[in-house]
Structure formats: structure tokens, C-alpha cells
C-alpha atoms as a PDB file:
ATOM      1  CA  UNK A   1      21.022  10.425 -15.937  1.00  0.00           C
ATOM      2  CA  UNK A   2      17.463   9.260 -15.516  1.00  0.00           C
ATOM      3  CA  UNK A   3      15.766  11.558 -17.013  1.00  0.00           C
ATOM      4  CA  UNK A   4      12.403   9.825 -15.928  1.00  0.00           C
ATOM      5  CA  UNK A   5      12.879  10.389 -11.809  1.00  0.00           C
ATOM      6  CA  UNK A   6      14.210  14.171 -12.260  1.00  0.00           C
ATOM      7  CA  UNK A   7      11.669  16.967 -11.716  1.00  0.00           C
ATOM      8  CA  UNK A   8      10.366  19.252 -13.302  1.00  0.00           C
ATOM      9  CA  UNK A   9      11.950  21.842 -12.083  1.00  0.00           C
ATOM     10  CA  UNK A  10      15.824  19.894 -12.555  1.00  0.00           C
ATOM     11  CA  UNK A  11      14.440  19.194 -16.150  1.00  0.00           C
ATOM     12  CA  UNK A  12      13.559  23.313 -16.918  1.00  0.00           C
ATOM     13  CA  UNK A  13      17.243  24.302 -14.917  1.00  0.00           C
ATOM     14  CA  UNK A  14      18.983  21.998 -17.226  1.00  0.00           C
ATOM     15  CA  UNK A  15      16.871  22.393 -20.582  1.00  0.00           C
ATOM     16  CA  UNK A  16      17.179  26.339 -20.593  1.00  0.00           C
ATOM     17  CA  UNK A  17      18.709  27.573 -17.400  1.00  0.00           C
ATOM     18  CA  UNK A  18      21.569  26.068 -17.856  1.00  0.00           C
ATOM     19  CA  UNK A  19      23.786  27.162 -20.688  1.00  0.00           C
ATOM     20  CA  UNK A  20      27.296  25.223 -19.771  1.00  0.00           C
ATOM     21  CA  UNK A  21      25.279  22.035 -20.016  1.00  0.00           C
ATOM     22  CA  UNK A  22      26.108  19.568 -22.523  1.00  0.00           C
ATOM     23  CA  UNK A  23      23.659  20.362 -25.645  1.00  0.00           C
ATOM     24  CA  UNK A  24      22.714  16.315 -25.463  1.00  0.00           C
ATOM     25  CA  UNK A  25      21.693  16.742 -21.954  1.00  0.00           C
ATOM     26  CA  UNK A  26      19.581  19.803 -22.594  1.00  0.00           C
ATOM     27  CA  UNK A  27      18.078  18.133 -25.639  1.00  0.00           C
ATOM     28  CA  UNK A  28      16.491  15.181 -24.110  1.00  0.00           C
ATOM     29  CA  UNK A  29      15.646  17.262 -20.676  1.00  0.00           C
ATOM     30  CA  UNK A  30      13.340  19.475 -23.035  1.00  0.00           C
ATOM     31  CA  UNK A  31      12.019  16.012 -24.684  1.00  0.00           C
ATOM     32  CA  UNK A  32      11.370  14.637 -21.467  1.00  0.00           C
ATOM     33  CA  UNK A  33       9.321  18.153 -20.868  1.00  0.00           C
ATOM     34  CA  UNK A  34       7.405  17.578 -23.787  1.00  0.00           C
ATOM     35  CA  UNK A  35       6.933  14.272 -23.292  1.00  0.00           C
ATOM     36  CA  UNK A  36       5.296  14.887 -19.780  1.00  0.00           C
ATOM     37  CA  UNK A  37       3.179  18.573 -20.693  1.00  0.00           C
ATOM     38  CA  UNK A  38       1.673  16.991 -23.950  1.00  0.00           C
ATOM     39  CA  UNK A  39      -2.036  16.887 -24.117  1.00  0.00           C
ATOM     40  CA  UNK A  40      -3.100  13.015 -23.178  1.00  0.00           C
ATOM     41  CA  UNK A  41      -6.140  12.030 -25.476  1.00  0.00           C
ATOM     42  CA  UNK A  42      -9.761  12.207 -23.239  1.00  0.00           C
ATOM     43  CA  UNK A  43     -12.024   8.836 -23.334  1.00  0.00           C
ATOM     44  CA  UNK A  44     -14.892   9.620 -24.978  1.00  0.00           C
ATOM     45  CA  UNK A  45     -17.973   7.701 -24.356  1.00  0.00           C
ATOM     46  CA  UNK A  46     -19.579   5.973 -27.852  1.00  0.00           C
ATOM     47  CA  UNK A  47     -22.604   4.546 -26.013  1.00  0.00           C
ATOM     48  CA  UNK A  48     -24.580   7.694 -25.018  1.00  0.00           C
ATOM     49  CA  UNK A  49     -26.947   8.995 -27.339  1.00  0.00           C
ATOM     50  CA  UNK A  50     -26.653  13.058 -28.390  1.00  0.00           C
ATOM     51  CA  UNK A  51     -30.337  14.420 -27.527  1.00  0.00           C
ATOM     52  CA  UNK A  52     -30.642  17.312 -30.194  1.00  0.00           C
ATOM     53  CA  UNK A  53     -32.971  20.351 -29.197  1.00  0.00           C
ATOM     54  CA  UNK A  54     -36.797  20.589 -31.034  1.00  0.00           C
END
């Protein structure tokens, strides 16, 4: 299965609904949950100046 064109919602029925499915399957359909909900790191911006308060 391609794990990478299911949706979310066929990745959550298989990763917890689901408790015939094969435990491989529901393994990497909660990695592939992870994988998409993790936090993705923010650009910061090195070239502006902080202005501190007097």
C-alpha cells in the first residue's frame, strides 16, 4: 500500500480503528501520521536587528 497517497482519515481507520488489521500495516499507518502532524521547523530571520526597550 502507498502509504503516502492514503488520507488521513484511511491512515487513523487503519492505525487504531481497525483492530483485524495486520499489526505491520497499523504500524507504519501511525508512522506515516506522525510523520505528517510533526511540528516542521519555522525560518527564522538572522538579519533583523532585536530593538530592546529604554
Amino acid at each position: 500500500m502507498n502509504w503516502r497517497k492514503a488520507t488521513i482519515q484511511q491512515l487513523q481507520e487503519i492505525g487504531y480503528v481497525d483492530l483485524e488489521a495486520h499489526p505491520v500495516y497499523r504500524q507504519e499507518a501511525q508512522t506515516e501520521l506522525k510523520r505528517r502532524l510533526r511540528q516542521r521547523w519555522s525560518r527564522v530571520n538572522y538579519k533583523m536587528k532585536k530593538v530592546y526597550p529604554r
